[in-house]
PDB file of N, CA and C in Angstrom:
ATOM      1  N   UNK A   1       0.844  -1.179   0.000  1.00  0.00           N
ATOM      2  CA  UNK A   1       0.000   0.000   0.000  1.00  0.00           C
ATOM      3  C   UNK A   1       0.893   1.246   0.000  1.00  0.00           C
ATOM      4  N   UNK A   2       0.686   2.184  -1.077  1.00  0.00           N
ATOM      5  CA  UNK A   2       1.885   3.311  -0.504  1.00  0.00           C
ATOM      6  C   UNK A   2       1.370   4.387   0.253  1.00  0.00           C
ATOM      7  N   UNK A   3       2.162   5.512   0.314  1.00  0.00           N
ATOM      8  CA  UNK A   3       2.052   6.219   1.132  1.00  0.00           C
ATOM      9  C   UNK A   3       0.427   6.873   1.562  1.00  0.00           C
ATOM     10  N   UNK A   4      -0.568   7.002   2.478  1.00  0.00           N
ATOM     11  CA  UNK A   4      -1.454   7.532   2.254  1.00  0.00           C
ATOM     12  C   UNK A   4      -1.189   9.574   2.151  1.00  0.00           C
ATOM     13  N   UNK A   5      -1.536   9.608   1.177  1.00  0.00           N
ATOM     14  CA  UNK A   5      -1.711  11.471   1.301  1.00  0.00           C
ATOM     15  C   UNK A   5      -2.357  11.771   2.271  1.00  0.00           C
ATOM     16  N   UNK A   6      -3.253  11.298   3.148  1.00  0.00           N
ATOM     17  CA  UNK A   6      -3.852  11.879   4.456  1.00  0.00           C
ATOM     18  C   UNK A   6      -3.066  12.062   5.564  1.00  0.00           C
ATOM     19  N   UNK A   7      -1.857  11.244   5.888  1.00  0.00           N
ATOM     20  CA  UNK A   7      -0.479  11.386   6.352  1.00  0.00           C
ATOM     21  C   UNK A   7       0.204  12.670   6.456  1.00  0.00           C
ATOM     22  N   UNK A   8      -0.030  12.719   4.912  1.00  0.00           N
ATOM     23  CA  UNK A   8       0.047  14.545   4.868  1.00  0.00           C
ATOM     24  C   UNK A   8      -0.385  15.483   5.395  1.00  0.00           C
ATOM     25  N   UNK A   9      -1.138  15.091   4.776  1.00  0.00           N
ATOM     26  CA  UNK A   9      -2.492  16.641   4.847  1.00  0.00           C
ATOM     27  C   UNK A   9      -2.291  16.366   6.823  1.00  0.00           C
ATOM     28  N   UNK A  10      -2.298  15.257   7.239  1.00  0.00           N
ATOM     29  CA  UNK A  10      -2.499  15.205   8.857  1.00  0.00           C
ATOM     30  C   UNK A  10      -1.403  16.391   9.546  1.00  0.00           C
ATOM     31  N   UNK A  11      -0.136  15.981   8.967  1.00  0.00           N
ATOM     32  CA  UNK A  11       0.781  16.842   9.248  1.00  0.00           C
ATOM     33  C   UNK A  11       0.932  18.294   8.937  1.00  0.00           C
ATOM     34  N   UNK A  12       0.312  18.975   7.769  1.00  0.00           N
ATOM     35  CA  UNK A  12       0.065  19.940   7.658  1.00  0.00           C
ATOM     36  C   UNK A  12      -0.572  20.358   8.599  1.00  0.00           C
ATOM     37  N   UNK A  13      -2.193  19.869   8.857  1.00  0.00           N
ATOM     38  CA  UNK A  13      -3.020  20.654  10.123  1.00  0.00           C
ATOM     39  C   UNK A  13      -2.672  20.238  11.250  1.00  0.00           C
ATOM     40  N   UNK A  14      -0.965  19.789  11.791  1.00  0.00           N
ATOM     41  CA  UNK A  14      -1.183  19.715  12.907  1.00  0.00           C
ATOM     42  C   UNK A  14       0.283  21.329  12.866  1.00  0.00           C
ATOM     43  N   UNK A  15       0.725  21.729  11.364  1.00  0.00           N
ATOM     44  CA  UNK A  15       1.682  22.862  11.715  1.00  0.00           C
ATOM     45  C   UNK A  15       0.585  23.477  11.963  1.00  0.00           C
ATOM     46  N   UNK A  16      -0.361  24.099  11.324  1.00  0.00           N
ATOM     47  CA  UNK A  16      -1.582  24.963  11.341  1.00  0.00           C
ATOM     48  C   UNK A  16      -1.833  25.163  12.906  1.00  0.00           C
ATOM     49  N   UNK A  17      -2.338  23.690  13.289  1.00  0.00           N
ATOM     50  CA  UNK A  17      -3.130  23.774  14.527  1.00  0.00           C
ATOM     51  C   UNK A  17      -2.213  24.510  15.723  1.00  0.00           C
ATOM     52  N   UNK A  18      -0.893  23.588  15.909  1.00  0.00           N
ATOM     53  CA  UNK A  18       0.233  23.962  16.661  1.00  0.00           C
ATOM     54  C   UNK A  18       1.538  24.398  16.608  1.00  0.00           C
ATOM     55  N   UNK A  19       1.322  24.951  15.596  1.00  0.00           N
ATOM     56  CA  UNK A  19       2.443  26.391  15.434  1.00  0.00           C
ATOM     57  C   UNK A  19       2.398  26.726  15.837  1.00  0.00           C
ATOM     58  N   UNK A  20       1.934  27.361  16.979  1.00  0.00           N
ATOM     59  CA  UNK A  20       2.313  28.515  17.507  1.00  0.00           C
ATOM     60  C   UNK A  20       2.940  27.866  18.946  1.00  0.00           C
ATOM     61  N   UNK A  21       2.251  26.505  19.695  1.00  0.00           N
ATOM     62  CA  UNK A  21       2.712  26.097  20.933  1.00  0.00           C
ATOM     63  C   UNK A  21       3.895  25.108  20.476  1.00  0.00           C
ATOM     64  N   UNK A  22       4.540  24.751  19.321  1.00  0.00           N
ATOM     65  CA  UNK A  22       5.279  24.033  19.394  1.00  0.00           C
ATOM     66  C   UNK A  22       6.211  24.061  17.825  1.00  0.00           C
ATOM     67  N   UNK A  23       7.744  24.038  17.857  1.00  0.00           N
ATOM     68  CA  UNK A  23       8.368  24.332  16.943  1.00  0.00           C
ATOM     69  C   UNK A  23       7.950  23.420  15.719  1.00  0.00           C
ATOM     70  N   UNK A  24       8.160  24.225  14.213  1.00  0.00           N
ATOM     71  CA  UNK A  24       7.897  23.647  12.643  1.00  0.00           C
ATOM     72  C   UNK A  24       8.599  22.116  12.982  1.00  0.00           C
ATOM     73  N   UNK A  25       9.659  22.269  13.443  1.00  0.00           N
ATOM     74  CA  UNK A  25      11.024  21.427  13.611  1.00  0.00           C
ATOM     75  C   UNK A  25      10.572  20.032  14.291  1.00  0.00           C
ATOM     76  N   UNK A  26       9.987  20.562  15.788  1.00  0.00           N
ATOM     77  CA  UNK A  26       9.446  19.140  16.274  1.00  0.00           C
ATOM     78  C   UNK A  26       8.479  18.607  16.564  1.00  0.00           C
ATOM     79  N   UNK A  27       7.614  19.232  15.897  1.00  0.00           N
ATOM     80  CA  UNK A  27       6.176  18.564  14.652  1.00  0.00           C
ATOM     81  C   UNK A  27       6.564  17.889  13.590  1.00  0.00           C
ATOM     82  N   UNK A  28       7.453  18.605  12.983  1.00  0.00           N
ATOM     83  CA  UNK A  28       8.025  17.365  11.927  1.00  0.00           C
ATOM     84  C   UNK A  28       8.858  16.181  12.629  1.00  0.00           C
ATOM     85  N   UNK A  29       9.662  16.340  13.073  1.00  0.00           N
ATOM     86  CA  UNK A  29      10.607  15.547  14.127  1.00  0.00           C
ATOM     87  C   UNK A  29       9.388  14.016  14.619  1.00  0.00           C
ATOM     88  N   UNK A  30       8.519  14.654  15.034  1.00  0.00           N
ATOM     89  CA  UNK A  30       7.149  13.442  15.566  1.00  0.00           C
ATOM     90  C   UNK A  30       6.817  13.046  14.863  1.00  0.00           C
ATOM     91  N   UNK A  31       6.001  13.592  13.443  1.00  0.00           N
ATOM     92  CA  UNK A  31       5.227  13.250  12.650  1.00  0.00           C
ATOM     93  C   UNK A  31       6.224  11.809  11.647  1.00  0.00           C
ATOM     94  N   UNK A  32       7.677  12.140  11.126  1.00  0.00           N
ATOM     95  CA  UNK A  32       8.470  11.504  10.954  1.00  0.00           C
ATOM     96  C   UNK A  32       8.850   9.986  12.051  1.00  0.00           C
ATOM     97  N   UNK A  33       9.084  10.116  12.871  1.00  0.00           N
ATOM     98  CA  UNK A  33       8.717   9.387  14.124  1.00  0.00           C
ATOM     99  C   UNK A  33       8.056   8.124  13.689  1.00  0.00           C
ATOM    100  N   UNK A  34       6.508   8.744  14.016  1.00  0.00           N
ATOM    101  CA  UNK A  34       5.493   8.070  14.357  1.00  0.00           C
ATOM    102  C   UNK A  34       5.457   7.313  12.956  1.00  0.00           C
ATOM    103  N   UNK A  35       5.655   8.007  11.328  1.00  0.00           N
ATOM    104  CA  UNK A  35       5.318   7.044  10.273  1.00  0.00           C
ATOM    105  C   UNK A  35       6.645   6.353   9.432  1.00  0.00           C
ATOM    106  N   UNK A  36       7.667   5.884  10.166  1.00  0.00           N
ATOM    107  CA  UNK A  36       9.162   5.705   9.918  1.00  0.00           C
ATOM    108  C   UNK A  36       8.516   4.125   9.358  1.00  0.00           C
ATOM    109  N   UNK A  37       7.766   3.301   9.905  1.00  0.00           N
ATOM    110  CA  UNK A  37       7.962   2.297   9.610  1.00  0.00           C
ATOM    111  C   UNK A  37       6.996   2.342   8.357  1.00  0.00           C
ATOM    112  N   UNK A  38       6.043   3.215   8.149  1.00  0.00           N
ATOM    113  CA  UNK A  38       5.332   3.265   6.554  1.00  0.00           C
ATOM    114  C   UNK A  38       6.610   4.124   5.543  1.00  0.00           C
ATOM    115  N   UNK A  39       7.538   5.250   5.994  1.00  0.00           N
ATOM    116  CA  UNK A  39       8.025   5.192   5.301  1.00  0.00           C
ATOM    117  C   UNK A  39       9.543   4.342   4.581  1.00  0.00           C
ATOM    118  N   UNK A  40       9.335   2.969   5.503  1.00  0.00           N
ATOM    119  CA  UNK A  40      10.859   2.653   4.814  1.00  0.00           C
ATOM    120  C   UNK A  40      10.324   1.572   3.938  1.00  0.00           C
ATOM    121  N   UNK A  41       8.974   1.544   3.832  1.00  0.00           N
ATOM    122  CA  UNK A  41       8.639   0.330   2.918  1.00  0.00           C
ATOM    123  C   UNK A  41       8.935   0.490   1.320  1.00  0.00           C
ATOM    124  N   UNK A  42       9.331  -0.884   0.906  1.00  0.00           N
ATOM    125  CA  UNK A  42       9.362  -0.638  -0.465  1.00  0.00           C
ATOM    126  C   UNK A  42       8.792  -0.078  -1.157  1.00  0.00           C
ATOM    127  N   UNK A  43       7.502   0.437  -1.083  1.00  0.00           N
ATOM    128  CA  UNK A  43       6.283   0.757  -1.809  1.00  0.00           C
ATOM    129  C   UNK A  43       6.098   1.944  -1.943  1.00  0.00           C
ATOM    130  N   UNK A  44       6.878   2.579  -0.725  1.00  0.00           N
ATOM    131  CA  UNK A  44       6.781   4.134  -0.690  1.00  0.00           C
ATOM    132  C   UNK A  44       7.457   4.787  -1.695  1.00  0.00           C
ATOM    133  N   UNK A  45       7.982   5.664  -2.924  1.00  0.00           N
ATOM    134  CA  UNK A  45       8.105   6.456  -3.502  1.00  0.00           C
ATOM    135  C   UNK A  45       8.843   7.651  -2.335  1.00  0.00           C
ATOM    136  N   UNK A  46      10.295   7.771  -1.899  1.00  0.00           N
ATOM    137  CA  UNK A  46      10.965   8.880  -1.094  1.00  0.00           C
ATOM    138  C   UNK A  46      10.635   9.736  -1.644  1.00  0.00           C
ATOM    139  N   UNK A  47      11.392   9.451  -2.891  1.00  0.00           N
ATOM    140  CA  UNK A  47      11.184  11.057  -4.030  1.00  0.00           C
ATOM    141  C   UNK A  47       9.926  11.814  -3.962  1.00  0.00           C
ATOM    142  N   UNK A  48       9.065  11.207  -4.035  1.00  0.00           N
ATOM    143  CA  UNK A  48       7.433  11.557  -4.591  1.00  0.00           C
ATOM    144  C   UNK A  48       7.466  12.512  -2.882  1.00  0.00           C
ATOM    145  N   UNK A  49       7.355  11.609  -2.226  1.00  0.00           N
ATOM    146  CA  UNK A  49       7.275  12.029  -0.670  1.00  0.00           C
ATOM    147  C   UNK A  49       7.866  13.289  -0.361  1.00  0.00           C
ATOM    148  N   UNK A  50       9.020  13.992  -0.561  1.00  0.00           N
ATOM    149  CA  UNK A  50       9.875  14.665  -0.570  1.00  0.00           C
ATOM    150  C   UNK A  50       9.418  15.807  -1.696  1.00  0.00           C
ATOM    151  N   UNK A  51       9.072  15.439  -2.621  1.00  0.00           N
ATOM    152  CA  UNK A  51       8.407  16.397  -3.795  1.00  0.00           C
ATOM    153  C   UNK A  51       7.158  16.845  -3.374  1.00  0.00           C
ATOM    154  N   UNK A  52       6.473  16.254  -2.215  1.00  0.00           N
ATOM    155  CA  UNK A  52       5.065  16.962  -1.840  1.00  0.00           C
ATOM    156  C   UNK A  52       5.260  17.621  -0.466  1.00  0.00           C
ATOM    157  N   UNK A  53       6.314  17.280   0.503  1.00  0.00           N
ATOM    158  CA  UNK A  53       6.805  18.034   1.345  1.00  0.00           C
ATOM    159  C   UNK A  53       7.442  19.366   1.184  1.00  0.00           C
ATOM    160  N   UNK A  54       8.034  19.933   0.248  1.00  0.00           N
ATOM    161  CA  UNK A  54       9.116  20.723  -0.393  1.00  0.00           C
ATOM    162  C   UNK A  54       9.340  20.947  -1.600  1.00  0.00           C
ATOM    163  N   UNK A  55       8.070  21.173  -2.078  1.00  0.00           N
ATOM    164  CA  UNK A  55       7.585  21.694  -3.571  1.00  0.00           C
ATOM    165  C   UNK A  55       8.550  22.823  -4.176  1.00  0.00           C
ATOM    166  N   UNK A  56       9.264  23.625  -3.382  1.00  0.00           N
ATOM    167  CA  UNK A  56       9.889  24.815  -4.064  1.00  0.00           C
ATOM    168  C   UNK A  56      11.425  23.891  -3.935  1.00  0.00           C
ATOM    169  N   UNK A  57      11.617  23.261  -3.690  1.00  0.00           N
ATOM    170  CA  UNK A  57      12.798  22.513  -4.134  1.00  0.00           C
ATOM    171  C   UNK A  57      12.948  21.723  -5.372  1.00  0.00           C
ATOM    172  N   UNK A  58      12.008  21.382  -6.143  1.00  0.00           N
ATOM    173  CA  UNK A  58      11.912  20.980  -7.085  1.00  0.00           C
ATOM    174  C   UNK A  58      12.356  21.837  -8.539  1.00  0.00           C
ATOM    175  N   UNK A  59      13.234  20.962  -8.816  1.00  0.00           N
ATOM    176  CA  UNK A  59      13.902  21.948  -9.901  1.00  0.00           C
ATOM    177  C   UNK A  59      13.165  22.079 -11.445  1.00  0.00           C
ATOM    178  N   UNK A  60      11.884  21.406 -11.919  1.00  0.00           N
ATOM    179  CA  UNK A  60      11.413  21.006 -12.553  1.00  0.00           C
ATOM    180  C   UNK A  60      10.167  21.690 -12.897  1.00  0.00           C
ATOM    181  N   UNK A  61       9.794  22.719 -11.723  1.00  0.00           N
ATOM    182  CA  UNK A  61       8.928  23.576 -11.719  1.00  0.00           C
ATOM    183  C   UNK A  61       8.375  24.923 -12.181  1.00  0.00           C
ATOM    184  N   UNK A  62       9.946  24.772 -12.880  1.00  0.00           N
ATOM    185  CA  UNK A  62      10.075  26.362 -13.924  1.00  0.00           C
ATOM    186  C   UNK A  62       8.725  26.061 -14.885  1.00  0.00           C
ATOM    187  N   UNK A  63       8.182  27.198 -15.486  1.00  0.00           N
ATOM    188  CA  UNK A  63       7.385  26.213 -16.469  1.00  0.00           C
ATOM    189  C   UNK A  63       7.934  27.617 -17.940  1.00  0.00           C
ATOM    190  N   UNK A  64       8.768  28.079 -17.558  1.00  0.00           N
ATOM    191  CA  UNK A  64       9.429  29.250 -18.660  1.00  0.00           C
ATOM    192  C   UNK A  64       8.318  29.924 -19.397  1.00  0.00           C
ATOM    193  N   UNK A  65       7.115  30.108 -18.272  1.00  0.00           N
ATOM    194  CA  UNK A  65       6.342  31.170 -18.735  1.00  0.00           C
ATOM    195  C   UNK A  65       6.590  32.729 -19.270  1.00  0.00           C
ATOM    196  N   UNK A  66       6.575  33.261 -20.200  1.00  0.00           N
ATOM    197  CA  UNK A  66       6.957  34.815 -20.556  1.00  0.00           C
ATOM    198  C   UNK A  66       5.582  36.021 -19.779  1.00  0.00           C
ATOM    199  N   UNK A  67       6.334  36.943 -19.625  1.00  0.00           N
ATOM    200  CA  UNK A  67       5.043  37.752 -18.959  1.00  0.00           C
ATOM    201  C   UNK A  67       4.221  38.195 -19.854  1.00  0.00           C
ATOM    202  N   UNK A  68       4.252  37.994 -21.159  1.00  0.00           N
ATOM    203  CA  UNK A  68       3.616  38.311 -22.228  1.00  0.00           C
ATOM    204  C   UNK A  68       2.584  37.643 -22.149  1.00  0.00           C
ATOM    205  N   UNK A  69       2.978  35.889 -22.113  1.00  0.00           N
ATOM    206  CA  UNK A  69       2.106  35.116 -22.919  1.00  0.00           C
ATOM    207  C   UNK A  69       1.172  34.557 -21.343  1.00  0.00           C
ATOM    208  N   UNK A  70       1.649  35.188 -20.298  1.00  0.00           N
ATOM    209  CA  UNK A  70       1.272  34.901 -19.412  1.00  0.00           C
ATOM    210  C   UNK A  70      -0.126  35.716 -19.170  1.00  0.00           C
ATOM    211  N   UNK A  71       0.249  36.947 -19.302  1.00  0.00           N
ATOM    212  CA  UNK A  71      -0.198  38.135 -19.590  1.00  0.00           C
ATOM    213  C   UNK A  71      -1.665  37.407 -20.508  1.00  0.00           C
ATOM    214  N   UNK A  72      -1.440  37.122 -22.052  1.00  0.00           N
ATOM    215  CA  UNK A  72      -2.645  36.366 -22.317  1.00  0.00           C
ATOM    216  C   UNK A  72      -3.354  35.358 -22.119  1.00  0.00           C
ATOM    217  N   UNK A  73      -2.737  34.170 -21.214  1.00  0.00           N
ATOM    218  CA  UNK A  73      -3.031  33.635 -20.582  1.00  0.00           C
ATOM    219  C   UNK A  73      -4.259  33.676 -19.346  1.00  0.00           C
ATOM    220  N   UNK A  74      -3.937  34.597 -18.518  1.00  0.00           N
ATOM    221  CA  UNK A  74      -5.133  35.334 -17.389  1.00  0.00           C
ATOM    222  C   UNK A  74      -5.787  36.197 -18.504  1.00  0.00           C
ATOM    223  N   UNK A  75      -5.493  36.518 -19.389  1.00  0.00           N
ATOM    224  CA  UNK A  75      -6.817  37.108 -19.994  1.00  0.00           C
ATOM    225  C   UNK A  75      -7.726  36.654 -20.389  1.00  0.00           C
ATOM    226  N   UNK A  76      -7.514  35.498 -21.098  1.00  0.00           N
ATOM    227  CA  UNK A  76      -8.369  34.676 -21.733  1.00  0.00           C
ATOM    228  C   UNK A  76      -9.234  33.441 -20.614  1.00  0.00           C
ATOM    229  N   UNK A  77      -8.138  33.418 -19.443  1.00  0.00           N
ATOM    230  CA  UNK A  77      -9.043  32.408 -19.071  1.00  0.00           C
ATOM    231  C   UNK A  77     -10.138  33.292 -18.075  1.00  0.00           C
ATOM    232  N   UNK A  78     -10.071  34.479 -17.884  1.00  0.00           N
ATOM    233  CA  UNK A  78     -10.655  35.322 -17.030  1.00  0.00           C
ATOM    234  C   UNK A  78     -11.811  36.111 -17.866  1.00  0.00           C
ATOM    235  N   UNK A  79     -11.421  36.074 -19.227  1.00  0.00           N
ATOM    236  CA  UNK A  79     -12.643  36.556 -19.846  1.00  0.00           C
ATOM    237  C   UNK A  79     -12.681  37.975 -19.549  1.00  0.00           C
ATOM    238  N   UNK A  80     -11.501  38.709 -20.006  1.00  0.00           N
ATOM    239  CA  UNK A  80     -11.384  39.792 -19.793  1.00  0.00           C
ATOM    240  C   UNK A  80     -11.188  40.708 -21.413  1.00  0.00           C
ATOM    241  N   UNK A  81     -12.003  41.994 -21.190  1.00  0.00           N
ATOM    242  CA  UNK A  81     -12.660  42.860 -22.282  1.00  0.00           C
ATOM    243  C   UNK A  81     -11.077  43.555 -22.492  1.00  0.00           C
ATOM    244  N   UNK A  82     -11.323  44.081 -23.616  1.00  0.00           N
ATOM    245  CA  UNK A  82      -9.859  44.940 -23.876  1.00  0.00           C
ATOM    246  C   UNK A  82      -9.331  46.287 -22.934  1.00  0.00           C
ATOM    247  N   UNK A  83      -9.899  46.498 -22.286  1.00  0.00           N
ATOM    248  CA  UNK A  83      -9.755  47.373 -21.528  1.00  0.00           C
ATOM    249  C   UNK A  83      -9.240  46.982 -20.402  1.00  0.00           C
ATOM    250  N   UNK A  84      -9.781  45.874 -20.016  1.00  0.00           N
ATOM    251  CA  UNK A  84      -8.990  45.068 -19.104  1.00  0.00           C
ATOM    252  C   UNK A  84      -7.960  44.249 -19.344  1.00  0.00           C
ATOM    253  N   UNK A  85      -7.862  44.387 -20.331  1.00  0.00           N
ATOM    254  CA  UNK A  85      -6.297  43.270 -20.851  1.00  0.00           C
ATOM    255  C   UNK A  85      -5.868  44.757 -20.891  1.00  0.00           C
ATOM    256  N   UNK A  86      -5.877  45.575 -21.200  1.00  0.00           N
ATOM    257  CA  UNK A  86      -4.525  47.008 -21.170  1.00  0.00           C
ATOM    258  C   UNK A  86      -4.302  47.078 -19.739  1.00  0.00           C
ATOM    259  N   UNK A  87      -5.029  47.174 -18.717  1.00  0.00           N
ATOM    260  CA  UNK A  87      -4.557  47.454 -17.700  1.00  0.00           C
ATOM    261  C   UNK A  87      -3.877  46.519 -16.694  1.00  0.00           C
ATOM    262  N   UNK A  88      -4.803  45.300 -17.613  1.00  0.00           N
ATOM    263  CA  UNK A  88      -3.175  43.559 -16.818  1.00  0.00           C
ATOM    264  C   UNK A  88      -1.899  44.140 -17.587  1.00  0.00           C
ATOM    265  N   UNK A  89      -1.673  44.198 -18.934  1.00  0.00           N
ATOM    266  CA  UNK A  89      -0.601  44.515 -19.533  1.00  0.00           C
ATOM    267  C   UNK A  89       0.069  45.651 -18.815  1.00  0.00           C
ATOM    268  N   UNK A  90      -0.113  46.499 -18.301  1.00  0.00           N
ATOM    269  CA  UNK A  90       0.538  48.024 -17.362  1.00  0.00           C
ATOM    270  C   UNK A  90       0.768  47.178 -15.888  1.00  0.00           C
TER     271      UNK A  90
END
């Protein structure tokens, strides 16, 4: 069975919940802990795991958008009149 994503998401709302009474550091420190033996299984995917923990580490994420075409991009999917595409463009 691999990793469940609710694992996740669990650990997310417990930074949410207790951030403030207890460090990023040893919330993760526990959460790691407690699922060591789901994560050393064969089945688990590290990488994948690690790519949903630490998304801006991923080097793969460029997507070499131009501000131009980006620019038409939110226009079109926003359904925006020409007047409003001049003032995204500024």
């Amino acid at each position: 069975m691999p990793f469940p994503f609710a694992y996740i998401c669990d650990l997310l709302q417990r930074m949410e919940d207790k951030g403030r009474e207890q460090s990023p550091a040893s919330i993760t420190k526990e959460w790691f802990g407690r699922h060591r033996g789901h994560l050393h299984r064969d089945d688990v995917d590290g990488s994948a795991l690690l790519s949903t923990l630490l998304p801006e580490q991923r080097t793969d994420r460029v997507y070499f958008i131009q501000a131009k075409t980006l620019q038409k991009m939110i226009a079109r999917a926003l359904g925006l009149g020409r007047s409003r595409i001049r003032e995204l463009e500024r």
